[in-house]
N, C-alpha and C. Protein backbone atom coordinates (compact mmCIF):
# COMPACT_ATOMS: atom_id res chain seq x y z
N UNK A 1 0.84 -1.18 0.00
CA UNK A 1 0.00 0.00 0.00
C UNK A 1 0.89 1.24 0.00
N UNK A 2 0.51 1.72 -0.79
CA UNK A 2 1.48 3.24 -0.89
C UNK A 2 1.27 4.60 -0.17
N UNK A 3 2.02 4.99 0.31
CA UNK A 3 2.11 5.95 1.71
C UNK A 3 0.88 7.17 0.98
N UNK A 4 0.74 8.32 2.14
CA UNK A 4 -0.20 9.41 1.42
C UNK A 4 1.12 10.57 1.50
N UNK A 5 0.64 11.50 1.00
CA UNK A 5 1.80 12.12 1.21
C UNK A 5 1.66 13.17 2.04
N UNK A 6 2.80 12.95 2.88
CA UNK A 6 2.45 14.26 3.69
C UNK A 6 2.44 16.08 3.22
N UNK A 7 1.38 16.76 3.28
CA UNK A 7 1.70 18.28 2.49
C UNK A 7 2.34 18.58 3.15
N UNK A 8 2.71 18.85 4.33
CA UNK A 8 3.50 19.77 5.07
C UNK A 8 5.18 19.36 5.77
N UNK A 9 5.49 18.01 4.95
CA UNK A 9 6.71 17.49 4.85
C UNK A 9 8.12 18.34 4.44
N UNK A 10 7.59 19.04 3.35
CA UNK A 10 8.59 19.87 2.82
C UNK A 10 8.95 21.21 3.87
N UNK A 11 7.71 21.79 3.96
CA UNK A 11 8.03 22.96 4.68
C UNK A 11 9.00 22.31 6.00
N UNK A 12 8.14 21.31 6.89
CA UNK A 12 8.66 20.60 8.11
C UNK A 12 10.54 20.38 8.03
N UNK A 13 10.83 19.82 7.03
CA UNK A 13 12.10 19.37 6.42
C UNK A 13 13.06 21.25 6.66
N UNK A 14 12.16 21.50 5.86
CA UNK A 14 12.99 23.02 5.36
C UNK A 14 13.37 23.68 6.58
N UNK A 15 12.11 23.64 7.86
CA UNK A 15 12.05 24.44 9.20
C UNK A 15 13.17 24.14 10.28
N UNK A 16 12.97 22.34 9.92
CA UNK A 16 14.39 21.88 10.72
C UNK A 16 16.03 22.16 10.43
N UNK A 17 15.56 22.04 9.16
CA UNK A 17 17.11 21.92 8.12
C UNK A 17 17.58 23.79 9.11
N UNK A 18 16.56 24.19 8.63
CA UNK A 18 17.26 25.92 8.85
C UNK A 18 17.36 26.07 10.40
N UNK A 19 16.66 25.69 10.84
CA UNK A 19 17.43 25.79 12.37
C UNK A 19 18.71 24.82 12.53
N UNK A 20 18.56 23.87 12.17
CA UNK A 20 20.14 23.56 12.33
C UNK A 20 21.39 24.02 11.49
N UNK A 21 21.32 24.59 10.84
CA UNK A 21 22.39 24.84 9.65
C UNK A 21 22.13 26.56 10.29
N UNK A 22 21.43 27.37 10.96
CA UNK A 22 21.61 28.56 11.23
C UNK A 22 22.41 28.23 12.53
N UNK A 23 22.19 27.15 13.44
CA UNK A 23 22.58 27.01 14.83
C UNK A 23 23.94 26.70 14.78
N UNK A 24 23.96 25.40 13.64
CA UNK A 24 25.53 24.40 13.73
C UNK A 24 26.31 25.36 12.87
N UNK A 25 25.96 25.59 11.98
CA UNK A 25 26.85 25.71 10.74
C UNK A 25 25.92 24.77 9.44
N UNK A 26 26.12 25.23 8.18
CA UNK A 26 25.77 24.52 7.43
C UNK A 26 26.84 22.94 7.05
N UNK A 27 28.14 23.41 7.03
CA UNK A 27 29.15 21.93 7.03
C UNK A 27 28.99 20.87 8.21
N UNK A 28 28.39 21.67 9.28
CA UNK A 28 28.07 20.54 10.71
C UNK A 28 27.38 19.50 10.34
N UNK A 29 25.96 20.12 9.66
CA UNK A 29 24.98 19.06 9.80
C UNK A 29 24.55 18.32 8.63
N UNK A 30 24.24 16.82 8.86
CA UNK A 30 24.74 16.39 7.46
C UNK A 30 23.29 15.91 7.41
N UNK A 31 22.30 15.18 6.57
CA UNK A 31 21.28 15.54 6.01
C UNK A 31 20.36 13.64 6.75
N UNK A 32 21.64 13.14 7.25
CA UNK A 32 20.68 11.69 8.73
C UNK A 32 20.27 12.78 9.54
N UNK A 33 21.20 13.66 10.12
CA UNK A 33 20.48 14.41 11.48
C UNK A 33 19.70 15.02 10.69
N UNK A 34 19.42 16.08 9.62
CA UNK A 34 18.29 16.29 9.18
C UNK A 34 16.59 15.50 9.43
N UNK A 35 17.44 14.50 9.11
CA UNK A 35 15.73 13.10 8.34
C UNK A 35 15.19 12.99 9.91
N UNK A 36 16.21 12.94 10.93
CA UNK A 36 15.72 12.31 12.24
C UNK A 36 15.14 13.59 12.90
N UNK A 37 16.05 14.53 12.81
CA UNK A 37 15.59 15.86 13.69
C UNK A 37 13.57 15.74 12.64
N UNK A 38 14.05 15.59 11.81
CA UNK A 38 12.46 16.24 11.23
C UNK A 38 11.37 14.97 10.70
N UNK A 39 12.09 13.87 11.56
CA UNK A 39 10.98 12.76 11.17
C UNK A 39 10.64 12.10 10.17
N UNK A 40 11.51 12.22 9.54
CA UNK A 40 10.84 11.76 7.65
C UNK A 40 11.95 10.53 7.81
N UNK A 41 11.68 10.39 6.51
CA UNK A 41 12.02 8.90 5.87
C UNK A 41 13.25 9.87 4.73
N UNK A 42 14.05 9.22 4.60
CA UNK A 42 14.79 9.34 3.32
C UNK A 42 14.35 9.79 2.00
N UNK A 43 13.38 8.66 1.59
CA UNK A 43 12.23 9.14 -0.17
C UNK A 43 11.90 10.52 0.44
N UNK A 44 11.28 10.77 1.76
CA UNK A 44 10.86 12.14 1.60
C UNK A 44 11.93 13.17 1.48
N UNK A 45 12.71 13.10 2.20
CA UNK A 45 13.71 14.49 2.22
C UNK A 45 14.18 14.73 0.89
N UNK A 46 14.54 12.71 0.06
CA UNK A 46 14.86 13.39 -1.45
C UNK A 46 13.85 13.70 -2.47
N UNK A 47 12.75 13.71 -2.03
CA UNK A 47 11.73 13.96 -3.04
C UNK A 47 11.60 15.41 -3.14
N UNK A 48 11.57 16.06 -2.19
CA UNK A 48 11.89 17.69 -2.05
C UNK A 48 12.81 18.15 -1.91
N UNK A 49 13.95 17.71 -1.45
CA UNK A 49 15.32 18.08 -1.58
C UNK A 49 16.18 17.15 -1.97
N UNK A 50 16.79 17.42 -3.50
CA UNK A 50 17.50 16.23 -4.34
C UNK A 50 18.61 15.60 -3.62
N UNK A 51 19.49 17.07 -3.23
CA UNK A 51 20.68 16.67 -2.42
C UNK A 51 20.66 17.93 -1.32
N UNK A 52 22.03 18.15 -0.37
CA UNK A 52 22.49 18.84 0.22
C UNK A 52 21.90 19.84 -0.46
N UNK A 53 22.44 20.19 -1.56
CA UNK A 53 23.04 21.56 -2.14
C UNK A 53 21.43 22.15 -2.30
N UNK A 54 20.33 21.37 -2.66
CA UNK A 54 19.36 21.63 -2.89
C UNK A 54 18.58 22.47 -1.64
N UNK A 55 18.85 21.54 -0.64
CA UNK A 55 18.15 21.91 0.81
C UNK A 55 18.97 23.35 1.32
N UNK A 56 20.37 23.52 1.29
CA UNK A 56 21.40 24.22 1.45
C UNK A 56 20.68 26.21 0.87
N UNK A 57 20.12 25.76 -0.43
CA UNK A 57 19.49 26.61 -1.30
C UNK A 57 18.73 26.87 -0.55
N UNK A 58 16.98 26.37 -0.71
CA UNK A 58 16.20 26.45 -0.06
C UNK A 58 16.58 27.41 1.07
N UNK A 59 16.89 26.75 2.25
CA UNK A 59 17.16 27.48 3.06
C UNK A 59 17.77 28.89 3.35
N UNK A 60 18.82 29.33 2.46
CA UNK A 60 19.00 30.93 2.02
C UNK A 60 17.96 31.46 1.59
N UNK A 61 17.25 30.64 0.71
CA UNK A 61 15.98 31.63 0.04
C UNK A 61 14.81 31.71 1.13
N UNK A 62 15.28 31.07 1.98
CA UNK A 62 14.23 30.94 3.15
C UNK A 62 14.56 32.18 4.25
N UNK A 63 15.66 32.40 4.49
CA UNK A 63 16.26 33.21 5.31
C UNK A 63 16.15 34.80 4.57
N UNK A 64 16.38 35.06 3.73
CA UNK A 64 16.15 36.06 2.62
C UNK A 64 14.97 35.92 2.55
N UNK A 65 14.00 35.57 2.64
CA UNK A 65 12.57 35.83 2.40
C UNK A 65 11.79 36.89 4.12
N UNK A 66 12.88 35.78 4.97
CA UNK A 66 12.21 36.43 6.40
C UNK A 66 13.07 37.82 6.61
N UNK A 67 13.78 37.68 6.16
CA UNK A 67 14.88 38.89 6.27
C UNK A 67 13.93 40.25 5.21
N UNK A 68 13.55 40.15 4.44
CA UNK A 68 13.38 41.18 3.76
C UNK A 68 11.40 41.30 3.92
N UNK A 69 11.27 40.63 4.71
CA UNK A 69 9.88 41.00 4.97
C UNK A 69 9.92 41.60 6.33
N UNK A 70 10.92 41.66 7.09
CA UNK A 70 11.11 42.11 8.07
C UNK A 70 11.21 43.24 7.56
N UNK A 71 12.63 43.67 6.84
CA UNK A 71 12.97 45.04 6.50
C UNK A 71 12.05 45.94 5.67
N UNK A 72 11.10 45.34 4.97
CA UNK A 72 9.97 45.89 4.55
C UNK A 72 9.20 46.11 5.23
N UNK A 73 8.77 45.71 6.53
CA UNK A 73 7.78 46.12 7.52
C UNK A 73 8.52 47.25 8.03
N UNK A 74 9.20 47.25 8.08
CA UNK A 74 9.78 48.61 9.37
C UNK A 74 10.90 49.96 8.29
N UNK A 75 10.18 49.54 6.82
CA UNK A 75 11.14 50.72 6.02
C UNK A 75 9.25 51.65 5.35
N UNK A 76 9.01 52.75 6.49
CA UNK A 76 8.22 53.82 6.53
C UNK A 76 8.45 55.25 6.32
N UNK A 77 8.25 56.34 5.62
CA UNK A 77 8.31 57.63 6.30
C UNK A 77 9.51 58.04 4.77
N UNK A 78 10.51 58.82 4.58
CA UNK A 78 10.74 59.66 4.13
C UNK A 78 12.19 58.78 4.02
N UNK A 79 12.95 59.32 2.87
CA UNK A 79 14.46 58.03 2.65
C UNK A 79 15.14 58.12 4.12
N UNK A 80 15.13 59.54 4.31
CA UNK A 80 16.06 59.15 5.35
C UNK A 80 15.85 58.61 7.00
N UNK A 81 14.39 59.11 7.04
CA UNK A 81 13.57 57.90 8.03
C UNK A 81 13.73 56.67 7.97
N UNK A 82 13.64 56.23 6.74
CA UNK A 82 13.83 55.04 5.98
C UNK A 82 15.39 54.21 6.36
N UNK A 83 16.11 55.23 6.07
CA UNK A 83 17.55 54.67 6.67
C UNK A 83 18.31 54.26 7.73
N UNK A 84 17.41 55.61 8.71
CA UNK A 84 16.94 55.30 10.41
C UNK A 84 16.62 54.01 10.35
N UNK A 85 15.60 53.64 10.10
CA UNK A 85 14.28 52.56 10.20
C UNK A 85 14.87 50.99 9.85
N UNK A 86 15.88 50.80 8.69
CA UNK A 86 16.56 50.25 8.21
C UNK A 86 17.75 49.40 9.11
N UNK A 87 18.75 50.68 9.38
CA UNK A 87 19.58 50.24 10.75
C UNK A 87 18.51 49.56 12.03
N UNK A 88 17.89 50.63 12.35
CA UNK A 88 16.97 50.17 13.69
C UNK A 88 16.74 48.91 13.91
N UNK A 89 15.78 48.20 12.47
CA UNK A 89 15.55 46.65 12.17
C UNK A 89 16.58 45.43 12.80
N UNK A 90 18.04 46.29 11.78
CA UNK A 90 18.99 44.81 11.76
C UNK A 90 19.50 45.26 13.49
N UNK A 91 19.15 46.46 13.87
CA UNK A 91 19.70 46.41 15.49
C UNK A 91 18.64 45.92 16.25
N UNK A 92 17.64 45.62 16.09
CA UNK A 92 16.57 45.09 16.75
C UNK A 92 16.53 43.37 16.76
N UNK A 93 16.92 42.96 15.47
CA UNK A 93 17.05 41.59 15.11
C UNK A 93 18.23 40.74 15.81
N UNK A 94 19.61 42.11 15.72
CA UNK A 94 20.55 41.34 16.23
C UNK A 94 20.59 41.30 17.90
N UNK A 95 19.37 42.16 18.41
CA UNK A 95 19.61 41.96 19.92
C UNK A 95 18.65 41.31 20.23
N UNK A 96 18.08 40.43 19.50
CA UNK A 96 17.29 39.51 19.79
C UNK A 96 18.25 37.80 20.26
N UNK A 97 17.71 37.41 21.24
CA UNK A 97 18.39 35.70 22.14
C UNK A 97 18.21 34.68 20.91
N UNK A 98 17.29 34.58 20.15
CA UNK A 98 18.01 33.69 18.72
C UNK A 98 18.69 34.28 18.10
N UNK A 99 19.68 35.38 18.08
CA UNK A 99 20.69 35.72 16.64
C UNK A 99 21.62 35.01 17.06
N UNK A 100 22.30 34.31 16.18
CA UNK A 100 23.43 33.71 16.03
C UNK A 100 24.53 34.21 14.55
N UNK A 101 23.74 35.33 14.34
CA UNK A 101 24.73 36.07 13.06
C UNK A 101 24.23 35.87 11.58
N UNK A 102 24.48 36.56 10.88
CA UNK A 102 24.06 36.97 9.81
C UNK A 102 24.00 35.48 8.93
N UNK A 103 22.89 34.79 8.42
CA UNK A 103 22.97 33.33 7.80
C UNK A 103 23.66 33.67 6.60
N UNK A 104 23.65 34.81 5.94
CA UNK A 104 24.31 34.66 4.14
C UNK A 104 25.65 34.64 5.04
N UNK A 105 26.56 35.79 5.71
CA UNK A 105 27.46 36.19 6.00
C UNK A 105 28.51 35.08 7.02
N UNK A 106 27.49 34.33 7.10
CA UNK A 106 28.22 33.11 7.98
C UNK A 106 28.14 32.07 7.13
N UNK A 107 27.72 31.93 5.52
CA UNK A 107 27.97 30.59 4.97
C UNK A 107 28.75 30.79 4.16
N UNK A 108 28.76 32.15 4.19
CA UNK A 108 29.96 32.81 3.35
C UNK A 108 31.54 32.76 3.77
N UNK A 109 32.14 32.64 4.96
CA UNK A 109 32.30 32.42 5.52
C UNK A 109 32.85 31.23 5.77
N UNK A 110 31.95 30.35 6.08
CA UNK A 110 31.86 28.37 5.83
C UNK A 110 32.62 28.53 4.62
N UNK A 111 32.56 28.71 3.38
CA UNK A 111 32.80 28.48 2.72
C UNK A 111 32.97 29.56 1.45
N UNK A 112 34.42 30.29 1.90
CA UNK A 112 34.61 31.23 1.46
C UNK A 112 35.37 30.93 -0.39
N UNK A 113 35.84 29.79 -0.42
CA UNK A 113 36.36 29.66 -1.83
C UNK A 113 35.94 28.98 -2.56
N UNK A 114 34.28 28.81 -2.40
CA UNK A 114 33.46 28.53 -3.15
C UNK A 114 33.80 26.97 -3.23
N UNK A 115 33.89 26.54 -2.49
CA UNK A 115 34.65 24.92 -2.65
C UNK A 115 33.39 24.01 -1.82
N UNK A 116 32.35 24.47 -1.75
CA UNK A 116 31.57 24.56 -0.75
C UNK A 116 29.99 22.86 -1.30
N UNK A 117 30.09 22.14 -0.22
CA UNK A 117 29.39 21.07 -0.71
C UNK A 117 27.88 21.72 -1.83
N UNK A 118 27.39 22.50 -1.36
CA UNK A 118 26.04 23.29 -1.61
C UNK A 118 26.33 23.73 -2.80
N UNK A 119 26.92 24.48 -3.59
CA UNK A 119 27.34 24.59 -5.18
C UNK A 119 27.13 25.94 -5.04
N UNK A 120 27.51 26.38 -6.15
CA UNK A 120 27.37 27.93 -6.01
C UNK A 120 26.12 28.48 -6.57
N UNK A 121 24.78 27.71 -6.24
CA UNK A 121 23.40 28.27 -6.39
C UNK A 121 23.31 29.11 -4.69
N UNK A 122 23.91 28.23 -3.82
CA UNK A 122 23.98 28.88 -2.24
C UNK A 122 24.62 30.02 -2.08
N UNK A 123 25.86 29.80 -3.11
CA UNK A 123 26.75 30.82 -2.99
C UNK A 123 26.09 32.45 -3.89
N UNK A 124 26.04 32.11 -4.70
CA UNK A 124 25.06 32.65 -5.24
C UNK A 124 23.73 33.20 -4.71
N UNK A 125 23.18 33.25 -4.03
CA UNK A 125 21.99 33.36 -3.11
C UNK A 125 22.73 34.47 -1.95
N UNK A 126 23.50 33.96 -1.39
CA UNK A 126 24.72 34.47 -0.57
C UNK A 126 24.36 35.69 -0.70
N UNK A 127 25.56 35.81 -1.71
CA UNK A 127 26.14 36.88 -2.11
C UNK A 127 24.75 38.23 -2.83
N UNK A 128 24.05 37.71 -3.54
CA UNK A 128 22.91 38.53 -3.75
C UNK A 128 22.22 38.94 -2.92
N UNK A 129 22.20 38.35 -1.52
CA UNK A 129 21.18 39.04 -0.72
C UNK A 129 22.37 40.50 -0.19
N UNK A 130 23.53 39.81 0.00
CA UNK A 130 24.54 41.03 0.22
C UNK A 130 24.74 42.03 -0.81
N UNK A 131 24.56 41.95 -2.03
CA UNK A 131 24.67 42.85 -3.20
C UNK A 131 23.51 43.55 -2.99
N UNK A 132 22.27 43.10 -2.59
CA UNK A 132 20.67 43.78 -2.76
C UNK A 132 20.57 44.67 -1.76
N UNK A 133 21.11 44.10 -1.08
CA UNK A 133 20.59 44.92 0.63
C UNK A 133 21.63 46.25 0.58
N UNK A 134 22.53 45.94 -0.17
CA UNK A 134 23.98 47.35 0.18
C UNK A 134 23.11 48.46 -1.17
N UNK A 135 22.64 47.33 -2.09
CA UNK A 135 22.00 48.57 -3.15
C UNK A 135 21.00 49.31 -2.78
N UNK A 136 19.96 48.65 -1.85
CA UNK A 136 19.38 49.21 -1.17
C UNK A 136 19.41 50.34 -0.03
N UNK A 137 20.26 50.30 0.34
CA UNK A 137 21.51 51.60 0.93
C UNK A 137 21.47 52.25 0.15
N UNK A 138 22.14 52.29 -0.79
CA UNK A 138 22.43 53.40 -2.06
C UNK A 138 21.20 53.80 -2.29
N UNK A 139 20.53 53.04 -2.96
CA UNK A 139 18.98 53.65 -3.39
C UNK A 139 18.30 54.53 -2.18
N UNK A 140 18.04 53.97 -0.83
CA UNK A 140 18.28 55.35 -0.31
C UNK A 140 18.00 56.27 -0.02
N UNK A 141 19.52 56.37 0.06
CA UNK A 141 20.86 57.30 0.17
C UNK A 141 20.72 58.63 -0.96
N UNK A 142 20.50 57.80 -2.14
CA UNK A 142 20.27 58.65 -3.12
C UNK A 142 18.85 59.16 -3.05
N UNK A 143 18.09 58.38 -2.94
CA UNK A 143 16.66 58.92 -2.74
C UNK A 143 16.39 60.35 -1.66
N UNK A 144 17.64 60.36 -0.77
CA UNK A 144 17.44 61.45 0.24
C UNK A 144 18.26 62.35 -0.34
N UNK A 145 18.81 62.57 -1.45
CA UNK A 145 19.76 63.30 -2.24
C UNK A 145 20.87 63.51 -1.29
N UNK A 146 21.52 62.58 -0.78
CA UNK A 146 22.83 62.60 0.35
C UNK A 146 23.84 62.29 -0.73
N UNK A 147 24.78 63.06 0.02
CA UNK A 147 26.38 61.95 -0.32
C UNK A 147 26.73 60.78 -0.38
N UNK A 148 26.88 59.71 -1.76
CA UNK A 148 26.89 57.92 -1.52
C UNK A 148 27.77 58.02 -0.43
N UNK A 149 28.81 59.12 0.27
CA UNK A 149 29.49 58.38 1.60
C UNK A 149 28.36 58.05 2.61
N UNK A 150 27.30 58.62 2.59
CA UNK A 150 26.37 58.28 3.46
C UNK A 150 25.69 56.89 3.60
N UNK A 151 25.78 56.13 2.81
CA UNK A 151 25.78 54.65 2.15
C UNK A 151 27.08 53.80 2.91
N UNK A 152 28.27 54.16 2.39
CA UNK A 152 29.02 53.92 2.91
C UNK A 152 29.24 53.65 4.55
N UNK A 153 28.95 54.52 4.76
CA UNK A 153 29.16 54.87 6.78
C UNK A 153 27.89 53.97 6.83
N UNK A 154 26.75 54.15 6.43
CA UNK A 154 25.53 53.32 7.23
C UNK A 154 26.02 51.75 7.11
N UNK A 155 26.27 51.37 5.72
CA UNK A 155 26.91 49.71 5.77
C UNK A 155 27.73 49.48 6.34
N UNK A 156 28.84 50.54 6.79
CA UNK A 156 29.86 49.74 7.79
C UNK A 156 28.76 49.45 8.86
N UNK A 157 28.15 50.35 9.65
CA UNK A 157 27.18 50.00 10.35
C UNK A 157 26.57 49.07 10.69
N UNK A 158 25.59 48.83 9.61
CA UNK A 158 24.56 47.50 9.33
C UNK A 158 25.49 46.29 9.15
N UNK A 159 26.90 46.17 8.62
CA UNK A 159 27.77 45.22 8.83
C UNK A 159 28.37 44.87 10.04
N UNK A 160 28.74 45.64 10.99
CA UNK A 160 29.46 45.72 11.82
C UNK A 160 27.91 45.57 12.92
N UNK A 161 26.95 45.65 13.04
CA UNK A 161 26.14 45.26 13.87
C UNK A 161 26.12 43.84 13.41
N UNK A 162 25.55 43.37 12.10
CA UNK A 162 25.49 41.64 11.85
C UNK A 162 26.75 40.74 12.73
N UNK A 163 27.55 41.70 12.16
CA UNK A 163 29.21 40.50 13.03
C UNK A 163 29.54 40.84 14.38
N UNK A 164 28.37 41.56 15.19
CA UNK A 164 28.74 41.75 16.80
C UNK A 164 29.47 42.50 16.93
N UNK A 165 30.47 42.77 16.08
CA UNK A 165 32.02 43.76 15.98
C UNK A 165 30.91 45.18 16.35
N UNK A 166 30.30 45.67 15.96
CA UNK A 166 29.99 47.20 16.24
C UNK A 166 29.43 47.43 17.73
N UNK A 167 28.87 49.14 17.49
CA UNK A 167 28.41 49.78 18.94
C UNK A 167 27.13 48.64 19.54
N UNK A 168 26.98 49.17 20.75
CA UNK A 168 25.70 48.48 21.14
C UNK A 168 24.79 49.20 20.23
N UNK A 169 23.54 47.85 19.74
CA UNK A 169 22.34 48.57 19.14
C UNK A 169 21.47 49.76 19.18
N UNK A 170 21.79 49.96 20.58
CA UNK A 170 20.81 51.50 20.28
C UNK A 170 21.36 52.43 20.09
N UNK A 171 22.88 52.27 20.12
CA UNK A 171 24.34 53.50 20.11
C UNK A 171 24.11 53.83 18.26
N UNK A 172 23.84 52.20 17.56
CA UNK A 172 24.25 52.44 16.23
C UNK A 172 22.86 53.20 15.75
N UNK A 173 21.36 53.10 16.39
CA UNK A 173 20.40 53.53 15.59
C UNK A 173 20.77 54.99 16.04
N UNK A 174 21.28 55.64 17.21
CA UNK A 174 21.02 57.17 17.35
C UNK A 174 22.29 57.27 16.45
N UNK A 175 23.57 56.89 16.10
CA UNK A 175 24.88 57.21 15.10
C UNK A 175 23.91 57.37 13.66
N UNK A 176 22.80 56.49 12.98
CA UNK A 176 22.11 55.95 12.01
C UNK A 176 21.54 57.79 11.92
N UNK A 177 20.95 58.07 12.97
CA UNK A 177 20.05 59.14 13.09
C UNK A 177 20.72 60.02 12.92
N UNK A 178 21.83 60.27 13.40
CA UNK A 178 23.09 61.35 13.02
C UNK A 178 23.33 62.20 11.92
N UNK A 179 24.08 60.37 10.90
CA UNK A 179 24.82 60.52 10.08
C UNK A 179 23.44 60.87 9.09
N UNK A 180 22.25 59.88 9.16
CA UNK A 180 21.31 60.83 8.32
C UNK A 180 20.28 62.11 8.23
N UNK A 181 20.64 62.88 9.09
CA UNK A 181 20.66 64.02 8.88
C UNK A 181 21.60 64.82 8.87
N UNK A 182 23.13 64.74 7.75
CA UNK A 182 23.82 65.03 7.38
C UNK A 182 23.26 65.56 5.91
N UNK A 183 23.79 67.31 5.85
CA UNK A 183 23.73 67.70 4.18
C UNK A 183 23.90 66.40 3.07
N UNK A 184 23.26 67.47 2.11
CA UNK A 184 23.43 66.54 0.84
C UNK A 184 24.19 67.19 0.16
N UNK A 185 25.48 67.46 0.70
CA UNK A 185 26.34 68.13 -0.16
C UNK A 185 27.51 66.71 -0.10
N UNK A 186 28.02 66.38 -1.52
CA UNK A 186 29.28 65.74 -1.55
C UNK A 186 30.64 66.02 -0.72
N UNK A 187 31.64 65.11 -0.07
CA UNK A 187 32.35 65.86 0.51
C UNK A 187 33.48 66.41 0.01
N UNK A 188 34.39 67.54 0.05
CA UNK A 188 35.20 68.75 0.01
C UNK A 188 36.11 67.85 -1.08
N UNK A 189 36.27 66.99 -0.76
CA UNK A 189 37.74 66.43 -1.03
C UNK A 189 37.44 65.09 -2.35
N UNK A 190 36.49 65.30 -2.90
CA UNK A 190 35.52 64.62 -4.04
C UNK A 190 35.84 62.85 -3.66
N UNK A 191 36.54 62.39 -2.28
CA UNK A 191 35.90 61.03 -1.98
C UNK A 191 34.37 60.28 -1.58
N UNK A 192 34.10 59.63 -2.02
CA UNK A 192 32.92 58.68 -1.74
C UNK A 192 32.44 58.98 0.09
């Protein structure tokens, strides 16, 4: 008699996979502790996820999905409110008791020379959410007719909060508040 299928297998699979690969590391956990942490059978995990690299995927696009629905809820008001609002988020997120650090920026990381079991669809994923989110800075930045150094200074920011390395969170949203209400004049010395 042939099984029914479970609908909510995949998501289930995906929910576990990403808590462990955000907790361990993605090279930690290998895809038995997957099947067991999340109950399935083997046919299931490969029926929705071919291999590693597949699930590996998934899961960035999973993390990037919560990530930017976050930052879309809390990007309101005027660009440079907006930029406020922006920092505020990733300082709100990172002083939250589940952060364990930025998921693109830590698989990046794992596996910095692309040598990486997951293939470079992960890597790839990676790196775009980091390309989108800094353009998104710029856009803006520019939108408030500021200086792109103003881009600049906020991503060291929003970087340096993801990797713990920066101020305490509420130090960086009033610095955030600062630097954007800074002229929109380019600076003196025609650097960025």
């Amino acid at each position: 008699m042939a099984r029914t299928e479970d609908p909510s297998g995949r998501q289930r699979i995906l929910a576990v996979a990403a808590e462990l690969f955000y907790v361990r590391g993605v090279r930690a956990v290998g895809l038995a502790e997957v099947i067991q942490a999340a109950g399935c059978g083997k046919n299931m995990l490969y029926r929705h996820f071919p291999g590693k690299s597949a699930l590996v995927a998934a899961y960035l696009v999973r993390a990037r999905e919560e990530r930017e629905a976050a930052t879309s809820a809390a990007l309101t008001g005027e660009p440079r409110e907006r930029l406020v609002a922006l920092v505020s988020e990733v300082a709100q997120w990172v002083r939250g008791n589940a952060y364990r650090g930025c998921a693109f920026r830590r698989y990046l990381a794992e596996f910095p020379a692309r040598d990486d079991e997951a293939g470079d669809e992960a890597t790839a994923i990676a790196r775009g959410y980091l390309r989108d989110t800094r353009a998104q800075v710029d856009d803006l930045v520019a939108a408030a007719g500021a200086a792109p150094l103003l881009g600049d200074r906020l991503w060291l920011l929003i970087d340096s909060l993801y990797s713990g390395t920066g101020p305490d969170p509420s130090v960086a949203v009033a610095w955030a508040r600062e630097l954007s209400a800074t002229p929109a004049v380019a600076p003196a010395d025609g650097h960025r």
